[in-house]
N, C-alpha and C. Protein backbone atom coordinates (compact mmCIF):
# COMPACT_ATOMS: atom_id res chain seq x y z
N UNK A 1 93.74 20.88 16.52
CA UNK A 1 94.72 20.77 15.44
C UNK A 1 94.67 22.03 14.60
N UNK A 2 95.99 22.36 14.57
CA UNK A 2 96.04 24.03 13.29
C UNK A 2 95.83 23.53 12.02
N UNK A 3 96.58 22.46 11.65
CA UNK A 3 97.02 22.32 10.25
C UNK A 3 95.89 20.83 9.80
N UNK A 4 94.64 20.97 9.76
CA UNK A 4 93.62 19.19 9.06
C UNK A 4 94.65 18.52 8.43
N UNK A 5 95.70 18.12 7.68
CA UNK A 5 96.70 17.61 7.07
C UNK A 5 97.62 17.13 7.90
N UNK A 6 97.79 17.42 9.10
CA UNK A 6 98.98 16.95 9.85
C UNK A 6 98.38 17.04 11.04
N UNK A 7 99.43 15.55 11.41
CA UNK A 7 99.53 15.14 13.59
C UNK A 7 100.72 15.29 13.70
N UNK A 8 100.60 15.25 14.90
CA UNK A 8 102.06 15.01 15.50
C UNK A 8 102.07 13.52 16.41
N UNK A 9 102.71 12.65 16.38
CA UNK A 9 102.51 11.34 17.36
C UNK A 9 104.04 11.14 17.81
N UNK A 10 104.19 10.21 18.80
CA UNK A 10 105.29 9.37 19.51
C UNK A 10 105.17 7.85 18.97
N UNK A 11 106.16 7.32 18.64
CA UNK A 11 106.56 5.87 18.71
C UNK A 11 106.54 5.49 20.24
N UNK A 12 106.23 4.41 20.31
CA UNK A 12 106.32 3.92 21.61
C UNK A 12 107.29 2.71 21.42
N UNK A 13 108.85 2.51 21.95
CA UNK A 13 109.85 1.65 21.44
C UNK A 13 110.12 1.14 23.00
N UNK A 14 109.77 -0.42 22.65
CA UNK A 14 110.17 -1.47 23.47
C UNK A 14 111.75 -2.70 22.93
N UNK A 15 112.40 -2.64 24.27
CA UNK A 15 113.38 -3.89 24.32
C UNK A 15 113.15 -4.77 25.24
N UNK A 16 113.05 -6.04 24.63
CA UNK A 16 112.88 -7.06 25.32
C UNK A 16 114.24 -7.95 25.48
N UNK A 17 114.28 -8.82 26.60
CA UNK A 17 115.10 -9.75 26.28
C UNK A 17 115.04 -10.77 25.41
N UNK A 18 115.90 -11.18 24.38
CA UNK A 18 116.08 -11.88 23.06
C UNK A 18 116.45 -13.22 23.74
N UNK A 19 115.71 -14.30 22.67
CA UNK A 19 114.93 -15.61 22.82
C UNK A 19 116.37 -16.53 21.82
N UNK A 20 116.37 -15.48 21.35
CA UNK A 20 118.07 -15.89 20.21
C UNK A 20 118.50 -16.35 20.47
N UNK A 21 119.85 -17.51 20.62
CA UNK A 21 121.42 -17.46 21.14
C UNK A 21 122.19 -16.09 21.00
N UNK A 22 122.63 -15.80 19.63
CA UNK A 22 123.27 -14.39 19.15
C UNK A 22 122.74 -13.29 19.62
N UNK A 23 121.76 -12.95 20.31
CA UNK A 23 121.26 -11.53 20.77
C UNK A 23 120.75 -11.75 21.83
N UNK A 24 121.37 -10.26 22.75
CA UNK A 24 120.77 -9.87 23.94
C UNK A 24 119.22 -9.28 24.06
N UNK A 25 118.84 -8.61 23.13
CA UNK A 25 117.66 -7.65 23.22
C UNK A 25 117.39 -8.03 21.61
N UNK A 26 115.72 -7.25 21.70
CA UNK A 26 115.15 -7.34 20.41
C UNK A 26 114.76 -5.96 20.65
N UNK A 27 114.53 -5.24 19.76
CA UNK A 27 113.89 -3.96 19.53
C UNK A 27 112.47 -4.15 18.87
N UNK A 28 111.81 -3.36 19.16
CA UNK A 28 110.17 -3.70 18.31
C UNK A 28 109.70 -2.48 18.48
N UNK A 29 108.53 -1.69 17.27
CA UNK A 29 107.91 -0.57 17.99
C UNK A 29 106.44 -1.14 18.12
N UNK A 30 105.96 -0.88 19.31
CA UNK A 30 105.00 -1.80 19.92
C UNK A 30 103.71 -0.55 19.37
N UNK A 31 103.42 0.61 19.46
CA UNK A 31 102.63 1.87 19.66
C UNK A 31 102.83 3.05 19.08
N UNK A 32 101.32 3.66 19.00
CA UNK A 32 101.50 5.60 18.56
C UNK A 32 100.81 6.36 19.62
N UNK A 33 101.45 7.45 19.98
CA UNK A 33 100.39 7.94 20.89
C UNK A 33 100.56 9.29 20.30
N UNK A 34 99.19 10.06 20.13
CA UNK A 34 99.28 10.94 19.33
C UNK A 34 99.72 12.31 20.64
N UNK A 35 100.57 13.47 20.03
CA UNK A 35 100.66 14.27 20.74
C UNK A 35 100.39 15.82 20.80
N UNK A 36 100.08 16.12 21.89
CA UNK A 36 99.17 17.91 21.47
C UNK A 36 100.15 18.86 21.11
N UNK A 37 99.84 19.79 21.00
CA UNK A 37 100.31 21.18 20.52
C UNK A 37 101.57 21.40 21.10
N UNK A 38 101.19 21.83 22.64
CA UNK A 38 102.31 22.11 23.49
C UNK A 38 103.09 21.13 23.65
N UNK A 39 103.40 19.64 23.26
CA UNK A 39 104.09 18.62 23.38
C UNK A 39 105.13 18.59 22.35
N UNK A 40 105.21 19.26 21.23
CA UNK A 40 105.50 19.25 20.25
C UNK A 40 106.77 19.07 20.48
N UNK A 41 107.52 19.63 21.12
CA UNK A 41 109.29 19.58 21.04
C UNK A 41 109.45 18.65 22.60
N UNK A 42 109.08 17.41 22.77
CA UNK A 42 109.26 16.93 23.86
C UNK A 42 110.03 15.98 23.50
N UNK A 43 111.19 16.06 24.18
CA UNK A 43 112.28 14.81 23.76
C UNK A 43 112.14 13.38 24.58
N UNK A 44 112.79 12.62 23.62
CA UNK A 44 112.38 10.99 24.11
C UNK A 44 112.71 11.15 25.58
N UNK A 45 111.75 9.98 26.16
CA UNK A 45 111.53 9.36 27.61
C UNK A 45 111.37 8.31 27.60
N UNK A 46 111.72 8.01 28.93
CA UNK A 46 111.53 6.58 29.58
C UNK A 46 109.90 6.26 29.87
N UNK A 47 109.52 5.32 29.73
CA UNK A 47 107.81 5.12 30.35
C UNK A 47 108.15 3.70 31.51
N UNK A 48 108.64 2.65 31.15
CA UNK A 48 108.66 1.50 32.21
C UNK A 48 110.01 0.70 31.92
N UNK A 49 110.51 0.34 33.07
CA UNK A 49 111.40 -0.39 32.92
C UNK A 49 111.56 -1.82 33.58
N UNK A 50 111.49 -3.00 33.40
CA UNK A 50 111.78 -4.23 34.40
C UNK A 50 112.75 -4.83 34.35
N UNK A 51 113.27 -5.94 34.71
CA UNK A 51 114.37 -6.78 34.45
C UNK A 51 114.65 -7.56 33.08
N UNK A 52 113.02 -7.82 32.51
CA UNK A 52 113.46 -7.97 30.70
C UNK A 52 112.88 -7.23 29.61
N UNK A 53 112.40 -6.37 30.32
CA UNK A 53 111.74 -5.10 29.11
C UNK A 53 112.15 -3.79 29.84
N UNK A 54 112.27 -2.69 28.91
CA UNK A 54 112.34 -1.27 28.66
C UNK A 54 111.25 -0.76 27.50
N UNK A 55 110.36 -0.06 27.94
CA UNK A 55 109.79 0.58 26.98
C UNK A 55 109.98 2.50 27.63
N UNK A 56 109.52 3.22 26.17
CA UNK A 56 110.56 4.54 25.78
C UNK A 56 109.18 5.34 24.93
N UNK A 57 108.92 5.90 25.15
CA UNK A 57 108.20 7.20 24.52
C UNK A 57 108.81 7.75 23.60
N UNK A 58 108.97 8.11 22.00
CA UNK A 58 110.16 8.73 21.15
C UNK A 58 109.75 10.16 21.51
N UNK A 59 110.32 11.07 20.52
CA UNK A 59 110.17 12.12 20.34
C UNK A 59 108.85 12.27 19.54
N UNK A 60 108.44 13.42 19.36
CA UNK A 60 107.22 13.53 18.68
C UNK A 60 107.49 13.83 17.00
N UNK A 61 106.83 13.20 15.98
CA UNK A 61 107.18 13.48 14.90
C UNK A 61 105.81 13.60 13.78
N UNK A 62 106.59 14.55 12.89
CA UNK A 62 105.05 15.24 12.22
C UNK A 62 104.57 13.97 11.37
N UNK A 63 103.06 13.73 10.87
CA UNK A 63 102.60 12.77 9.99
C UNK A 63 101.78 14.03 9.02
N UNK A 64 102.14 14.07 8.02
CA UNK A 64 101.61 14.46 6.94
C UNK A 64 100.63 13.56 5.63
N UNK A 65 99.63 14.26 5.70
CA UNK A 65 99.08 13.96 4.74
C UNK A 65 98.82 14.59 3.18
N UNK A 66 99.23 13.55 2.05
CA UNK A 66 99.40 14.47 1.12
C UNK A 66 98.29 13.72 -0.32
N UNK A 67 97.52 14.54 -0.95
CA UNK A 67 96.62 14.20 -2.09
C UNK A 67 97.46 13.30 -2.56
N UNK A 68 98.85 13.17 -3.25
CA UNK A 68 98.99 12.82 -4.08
C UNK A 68 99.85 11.57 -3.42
N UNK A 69 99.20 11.12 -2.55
CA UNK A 69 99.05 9.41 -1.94
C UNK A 69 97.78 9.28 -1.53
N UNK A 70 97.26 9.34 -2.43
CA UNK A 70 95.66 9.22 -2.16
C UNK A 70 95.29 7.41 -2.33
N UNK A 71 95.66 7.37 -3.50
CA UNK A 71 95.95 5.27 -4.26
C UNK A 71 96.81 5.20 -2.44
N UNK A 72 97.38 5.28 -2.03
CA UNK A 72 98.31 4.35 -1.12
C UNK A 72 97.18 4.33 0.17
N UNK A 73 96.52 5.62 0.64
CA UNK A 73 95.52 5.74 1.81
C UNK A 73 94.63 4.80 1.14
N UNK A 74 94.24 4.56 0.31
CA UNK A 74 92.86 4.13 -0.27
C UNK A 74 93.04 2.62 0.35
N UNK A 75 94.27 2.22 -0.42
CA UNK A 75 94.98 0.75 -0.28
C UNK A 75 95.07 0.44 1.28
N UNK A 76 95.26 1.01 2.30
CA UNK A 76 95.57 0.61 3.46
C UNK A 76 94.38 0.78 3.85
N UNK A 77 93.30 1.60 3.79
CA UNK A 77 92.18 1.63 4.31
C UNK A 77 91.14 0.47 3.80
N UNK A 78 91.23 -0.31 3.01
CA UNK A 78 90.92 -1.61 2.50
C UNK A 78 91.37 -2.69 2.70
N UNK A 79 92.61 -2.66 3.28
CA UNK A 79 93.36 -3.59 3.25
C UNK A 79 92.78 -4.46 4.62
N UNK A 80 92.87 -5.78 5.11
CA UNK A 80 92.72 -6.25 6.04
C UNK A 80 92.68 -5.66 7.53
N UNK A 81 93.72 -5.21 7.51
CA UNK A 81 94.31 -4.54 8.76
C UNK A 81 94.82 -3.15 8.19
N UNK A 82 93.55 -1.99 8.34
CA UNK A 82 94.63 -0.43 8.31
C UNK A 82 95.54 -0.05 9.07
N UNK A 83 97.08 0.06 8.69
CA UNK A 83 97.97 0.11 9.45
C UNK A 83 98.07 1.89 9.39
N UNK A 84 99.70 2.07 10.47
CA UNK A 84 100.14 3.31 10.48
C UNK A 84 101.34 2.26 10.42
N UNK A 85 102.35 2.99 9.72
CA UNK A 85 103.77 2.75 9.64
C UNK A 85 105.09 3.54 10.50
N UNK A 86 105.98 3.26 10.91
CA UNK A 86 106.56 3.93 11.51
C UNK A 86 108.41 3.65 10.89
N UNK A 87 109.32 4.28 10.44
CA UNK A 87 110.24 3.45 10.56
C UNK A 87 111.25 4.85 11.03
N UNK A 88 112.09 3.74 11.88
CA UNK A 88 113.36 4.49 12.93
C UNK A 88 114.57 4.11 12.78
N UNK A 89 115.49 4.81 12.94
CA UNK A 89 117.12 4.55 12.51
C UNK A 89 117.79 4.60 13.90
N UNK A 90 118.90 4.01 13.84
CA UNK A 90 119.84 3.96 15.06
C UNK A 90 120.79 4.57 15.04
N UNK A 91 120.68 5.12 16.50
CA UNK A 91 121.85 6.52 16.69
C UNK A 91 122.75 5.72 16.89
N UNK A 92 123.80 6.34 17.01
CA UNK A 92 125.11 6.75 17.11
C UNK A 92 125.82 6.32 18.75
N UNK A 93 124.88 6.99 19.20
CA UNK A 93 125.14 6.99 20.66
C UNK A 93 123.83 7.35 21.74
N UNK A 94 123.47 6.16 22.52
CA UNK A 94 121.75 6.08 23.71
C UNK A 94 121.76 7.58 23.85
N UNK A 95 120.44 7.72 24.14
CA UNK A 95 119.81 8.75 24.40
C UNK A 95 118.81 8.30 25.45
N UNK A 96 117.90 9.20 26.39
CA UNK A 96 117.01 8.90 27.23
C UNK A 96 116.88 7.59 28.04
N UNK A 97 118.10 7.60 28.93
CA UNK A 97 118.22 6.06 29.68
C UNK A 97 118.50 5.01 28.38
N UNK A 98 118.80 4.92 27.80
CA UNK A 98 119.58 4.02 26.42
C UNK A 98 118.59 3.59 25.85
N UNK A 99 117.89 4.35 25.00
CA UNK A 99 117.25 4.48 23.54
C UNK A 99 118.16 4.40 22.99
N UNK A 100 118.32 3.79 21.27
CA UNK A 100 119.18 4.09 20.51
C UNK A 100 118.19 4.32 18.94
N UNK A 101 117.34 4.66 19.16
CA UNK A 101 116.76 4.37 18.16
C UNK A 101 115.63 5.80 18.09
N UNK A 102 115.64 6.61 16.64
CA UNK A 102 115.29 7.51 16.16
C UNK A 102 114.30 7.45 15.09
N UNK A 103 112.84 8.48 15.47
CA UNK A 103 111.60 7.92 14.34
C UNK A 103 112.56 9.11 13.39
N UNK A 104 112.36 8.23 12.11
CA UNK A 104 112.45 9.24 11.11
C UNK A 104 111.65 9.35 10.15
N UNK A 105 110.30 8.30 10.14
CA UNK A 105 109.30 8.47 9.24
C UNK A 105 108.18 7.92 10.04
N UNK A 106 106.90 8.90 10.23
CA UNK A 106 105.53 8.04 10.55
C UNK A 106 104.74 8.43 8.91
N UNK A 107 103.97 7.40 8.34
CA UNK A 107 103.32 7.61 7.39
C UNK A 107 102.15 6.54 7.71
N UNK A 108 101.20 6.78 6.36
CA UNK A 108 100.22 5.95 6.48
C UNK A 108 100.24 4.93 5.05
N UNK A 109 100.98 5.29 4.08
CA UNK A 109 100.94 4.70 2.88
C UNK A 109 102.11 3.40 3.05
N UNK A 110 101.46 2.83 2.86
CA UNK A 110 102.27 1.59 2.91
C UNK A 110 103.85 1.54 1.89
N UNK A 111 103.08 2.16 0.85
CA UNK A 111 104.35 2.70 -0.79
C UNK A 111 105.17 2.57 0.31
N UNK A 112 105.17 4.20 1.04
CA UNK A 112 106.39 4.67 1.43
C UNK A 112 107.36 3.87 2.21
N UNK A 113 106.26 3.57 3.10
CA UNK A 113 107.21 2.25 4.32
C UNK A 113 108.21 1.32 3.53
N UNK A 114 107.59 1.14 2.39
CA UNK A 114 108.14 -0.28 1.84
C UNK A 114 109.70 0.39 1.20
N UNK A 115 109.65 1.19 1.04
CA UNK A 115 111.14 2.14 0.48
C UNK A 115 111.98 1.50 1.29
N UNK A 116 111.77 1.66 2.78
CA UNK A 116 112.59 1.24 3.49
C UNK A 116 113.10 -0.12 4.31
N UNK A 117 112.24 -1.06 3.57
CA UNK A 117 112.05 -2.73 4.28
C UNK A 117 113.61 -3.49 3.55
N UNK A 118 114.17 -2.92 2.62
CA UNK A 118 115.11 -3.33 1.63
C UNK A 118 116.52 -3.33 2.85
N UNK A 119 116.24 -1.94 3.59
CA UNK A 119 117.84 -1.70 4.15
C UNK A 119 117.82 -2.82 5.42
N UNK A 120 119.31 -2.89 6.15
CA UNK A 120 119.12 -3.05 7.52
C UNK A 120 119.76 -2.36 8.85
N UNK A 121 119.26 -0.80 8.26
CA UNK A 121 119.59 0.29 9.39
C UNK A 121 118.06 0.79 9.44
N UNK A 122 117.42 -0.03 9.41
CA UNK A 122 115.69 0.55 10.15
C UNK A 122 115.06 -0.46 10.86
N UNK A 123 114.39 -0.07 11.83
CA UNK A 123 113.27 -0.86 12.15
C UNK A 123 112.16 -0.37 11.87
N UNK A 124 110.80 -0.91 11.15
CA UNK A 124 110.06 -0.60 10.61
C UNK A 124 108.74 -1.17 11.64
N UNK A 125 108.11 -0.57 12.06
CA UNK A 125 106.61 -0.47 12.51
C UNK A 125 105.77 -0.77 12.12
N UNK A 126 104.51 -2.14 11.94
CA UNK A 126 103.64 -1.83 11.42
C UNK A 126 102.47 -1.81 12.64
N UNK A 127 101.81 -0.91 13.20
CA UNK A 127 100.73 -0.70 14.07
C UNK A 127 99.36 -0.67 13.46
N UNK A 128 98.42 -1.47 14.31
CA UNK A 128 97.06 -1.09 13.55
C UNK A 128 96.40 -0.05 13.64
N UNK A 129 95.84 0.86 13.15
CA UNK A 129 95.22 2.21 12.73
C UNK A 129 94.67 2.54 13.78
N UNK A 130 94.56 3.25 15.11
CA UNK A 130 93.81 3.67 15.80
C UNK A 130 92.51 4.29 15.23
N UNK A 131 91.38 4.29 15.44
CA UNK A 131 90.29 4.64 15.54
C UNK A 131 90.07 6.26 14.88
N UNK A 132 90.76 7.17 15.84
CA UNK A 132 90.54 8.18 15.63
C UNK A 132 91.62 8.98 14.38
N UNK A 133 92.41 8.00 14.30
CA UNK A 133 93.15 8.41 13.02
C UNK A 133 92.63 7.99 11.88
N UNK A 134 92.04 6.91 12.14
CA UNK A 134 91.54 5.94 10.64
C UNK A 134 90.27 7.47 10.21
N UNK A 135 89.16 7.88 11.59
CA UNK A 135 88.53 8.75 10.97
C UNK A 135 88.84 10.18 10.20
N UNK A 136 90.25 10.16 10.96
CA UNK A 136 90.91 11.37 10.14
C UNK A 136 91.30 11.29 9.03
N UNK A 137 91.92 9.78 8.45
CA UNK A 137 92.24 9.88 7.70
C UNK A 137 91.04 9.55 6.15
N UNK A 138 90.54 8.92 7.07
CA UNK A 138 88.80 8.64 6.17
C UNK A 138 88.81 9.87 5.79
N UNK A 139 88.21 10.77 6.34
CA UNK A 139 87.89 11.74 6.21
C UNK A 139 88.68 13.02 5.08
N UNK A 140 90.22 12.87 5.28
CA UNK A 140 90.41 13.27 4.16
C UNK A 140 90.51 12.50 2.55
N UNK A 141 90.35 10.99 2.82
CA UNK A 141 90.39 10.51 1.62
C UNK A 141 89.07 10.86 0.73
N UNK A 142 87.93 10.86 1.85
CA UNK A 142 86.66 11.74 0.90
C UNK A 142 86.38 12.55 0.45
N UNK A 143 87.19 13.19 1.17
CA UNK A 143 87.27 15.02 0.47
C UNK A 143 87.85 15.15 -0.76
N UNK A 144 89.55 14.36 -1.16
CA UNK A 144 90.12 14.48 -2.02
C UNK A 144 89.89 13.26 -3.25
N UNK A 145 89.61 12.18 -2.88
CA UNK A 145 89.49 10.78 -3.47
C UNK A 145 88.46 11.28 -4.69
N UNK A 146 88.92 10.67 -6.16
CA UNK A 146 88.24 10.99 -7.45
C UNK A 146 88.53 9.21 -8.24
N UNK A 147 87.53 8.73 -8.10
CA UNK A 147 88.10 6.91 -8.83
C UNK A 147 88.44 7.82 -10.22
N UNK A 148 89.10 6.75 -10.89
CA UNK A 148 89.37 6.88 -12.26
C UNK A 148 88.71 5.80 -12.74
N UNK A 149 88.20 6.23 -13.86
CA UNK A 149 87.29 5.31 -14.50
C UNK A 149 88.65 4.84 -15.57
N UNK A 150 88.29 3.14 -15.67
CA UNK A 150 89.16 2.02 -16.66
C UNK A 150 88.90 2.44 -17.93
N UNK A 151 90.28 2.75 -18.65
CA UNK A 151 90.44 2.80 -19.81
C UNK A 151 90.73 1.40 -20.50
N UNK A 152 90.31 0.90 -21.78
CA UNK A 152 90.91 -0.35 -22.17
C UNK A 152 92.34 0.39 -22.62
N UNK A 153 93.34 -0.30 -22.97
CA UNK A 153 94.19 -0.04 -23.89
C UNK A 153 93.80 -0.37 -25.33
N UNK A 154 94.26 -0.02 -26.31
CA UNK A 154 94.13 -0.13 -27.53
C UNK A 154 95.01 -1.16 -28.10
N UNK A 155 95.48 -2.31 -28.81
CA UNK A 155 96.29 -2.76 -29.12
C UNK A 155 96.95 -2.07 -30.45
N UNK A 156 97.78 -1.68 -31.15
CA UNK A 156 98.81 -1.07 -32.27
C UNK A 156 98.02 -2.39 -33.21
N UNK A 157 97.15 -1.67 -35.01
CA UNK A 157 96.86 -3.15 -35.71
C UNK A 157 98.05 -3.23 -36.60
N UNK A 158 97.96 -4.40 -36.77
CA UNK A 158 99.17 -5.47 -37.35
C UNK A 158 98.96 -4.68 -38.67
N UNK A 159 100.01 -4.85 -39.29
CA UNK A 159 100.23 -4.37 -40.63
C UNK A 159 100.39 -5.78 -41.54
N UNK A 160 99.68 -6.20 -42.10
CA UNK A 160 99.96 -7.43 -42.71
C UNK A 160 101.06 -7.47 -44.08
N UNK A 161 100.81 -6.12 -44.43
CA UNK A 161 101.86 -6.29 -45.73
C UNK A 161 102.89 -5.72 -45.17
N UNK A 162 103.39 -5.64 -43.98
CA UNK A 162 104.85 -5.07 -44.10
C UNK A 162 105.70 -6.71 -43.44
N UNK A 163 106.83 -6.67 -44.32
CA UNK A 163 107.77 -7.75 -43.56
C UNK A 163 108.80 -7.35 -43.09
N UNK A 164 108.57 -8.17 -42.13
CA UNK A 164 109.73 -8.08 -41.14
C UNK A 164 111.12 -8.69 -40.53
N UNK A 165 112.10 -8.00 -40.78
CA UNK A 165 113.57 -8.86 -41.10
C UNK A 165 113.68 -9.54 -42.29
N UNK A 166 113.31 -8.70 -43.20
CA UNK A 166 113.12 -9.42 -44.50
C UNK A 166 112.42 -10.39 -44.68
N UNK A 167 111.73 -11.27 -44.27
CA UNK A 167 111.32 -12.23 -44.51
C UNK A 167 109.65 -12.47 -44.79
N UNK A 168 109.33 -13.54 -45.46
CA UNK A 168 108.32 -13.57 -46.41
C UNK A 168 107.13 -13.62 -45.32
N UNK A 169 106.11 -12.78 -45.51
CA UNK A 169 104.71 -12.62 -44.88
C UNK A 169 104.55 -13.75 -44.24
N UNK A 170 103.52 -13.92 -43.03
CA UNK A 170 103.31 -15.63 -42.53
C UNK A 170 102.45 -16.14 -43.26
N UNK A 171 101.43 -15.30 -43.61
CA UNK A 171 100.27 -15.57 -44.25
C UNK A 171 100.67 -16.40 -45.82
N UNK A 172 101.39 -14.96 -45.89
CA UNK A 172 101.61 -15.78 -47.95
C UNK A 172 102.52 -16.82 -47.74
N UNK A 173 103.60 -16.93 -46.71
CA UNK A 173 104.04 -18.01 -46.85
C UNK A 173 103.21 -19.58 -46.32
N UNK A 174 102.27 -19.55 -45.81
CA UNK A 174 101.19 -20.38 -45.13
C UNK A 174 100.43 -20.87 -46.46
N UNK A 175 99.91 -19.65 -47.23
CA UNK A 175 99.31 -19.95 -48.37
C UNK A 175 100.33 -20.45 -49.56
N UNK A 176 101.42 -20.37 -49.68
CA UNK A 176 101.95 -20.92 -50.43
C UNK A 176 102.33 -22.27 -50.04
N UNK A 177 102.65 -22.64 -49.07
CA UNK A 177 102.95 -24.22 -48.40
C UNK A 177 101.67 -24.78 -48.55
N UNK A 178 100.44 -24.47 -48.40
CA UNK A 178 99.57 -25.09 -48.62
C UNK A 178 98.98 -25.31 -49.93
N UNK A 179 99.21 -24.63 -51.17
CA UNK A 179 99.14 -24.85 -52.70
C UNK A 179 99.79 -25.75 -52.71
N UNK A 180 101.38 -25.76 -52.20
CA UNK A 180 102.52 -27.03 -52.79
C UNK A 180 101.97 -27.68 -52.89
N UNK A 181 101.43 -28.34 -51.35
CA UNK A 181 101.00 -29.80 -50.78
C UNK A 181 99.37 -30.52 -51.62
N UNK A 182 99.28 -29.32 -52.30
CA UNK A 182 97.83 -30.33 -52.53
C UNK A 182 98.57 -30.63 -54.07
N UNK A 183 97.64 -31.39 -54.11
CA UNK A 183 97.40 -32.35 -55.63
C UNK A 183 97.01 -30.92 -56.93
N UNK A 184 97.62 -31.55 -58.17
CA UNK A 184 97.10 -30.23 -59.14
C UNK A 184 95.83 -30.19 -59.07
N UNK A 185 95.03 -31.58 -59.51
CA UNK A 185 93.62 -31.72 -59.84
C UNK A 185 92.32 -31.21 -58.33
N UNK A 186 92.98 -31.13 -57.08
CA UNK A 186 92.27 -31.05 -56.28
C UNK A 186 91.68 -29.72 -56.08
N UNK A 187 90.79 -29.06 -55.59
CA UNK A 187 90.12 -27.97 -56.00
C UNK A 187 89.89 -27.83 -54.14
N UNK A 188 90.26 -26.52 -53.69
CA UNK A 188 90.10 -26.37 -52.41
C UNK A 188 88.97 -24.72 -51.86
């Protein structure tokens, strides 16, 4: 690797036949397979095809890592299952034996993925962390990772003599309802 901050990987995009009434196929991205140097500009392929699945190799696309998603690596690397995220948009028109479908984001921060769970022109990926990425990415979270130590907040103190919306203090008015009510002679 030239650049410690960045891979390059493939989506691995499977169609199955759909279990639906309304749909023929389901799309899913099943995989990452990371890719070398010289692979870099290798355009999508076919890998297997049967009578109810197609699976497709994407194109290769950069994963960057950046300090200032450090909170989001931290979070996925804790989380139950460290994922890699992937999410892909749909062309226009098949590509590679009829792909229709284009990575346009691999990340590792969950934040980011979630930007895109709202639309419904993506399919979104969640894969579990391979091994040798989780150590890569370990690895830079230690280098850069600084906890922040908990600040309390301060609460703003009440101003007791100022009123507000005109109206009479709670206090003095509390203390005055409670003079009314007693007796003259009673001593409190």
């Amino acid at each position: 690797m030239s650049d410690p901050t960045s891979i390059y990987l493939s989506q691995i995009i499977e169609r199955c036949a759909s279990t639906h009434p309304w749909l023929d196929w389901e799309w899913k991205i099943v995989g990452m397979m990371p890719v070398g140097d010289e692979l870099r500009d290798q355009p999508a392929r076919l890998l297997k095809r049967t009578e109810t699945m197609t699976r497709w190799l994407g194109e290769p696309s950069r994963l960057d890592l950046h300090r200032t998603d450090i909170e989001a690596y931290v979070y996925n690397l804790t989380s139950l299952q460290a994922s890699i995220f992937s999410v892909a948009q749909e062309l226009e028109q098949a590509v590679a034996d009829g792909l229709i479908w284009r990575t346009h984001l691999i990340t590792l921060s969950s934040y980011e993925a979630e930007e895109y769970m709202s639309g419904d022109d993506a399919m979104i990926g969640k894969i579990a962390l391979p091994a040798d990425i989780r150590e890569w990415l370990e690895a830079f979270v230690a280098l850069h990772y600084k906890e922040t130590e908990f600040k309390k907040r301060r609460r703003d103190r009440l101003n007791i003599d100022e009123h507000k919306f005109g109206q009479e203090d709670l206090f003095e008015l509390r203390r005055r309802m409670l003079a009314a009510e007693k007796p003259e002679g009673e001593v409190h």
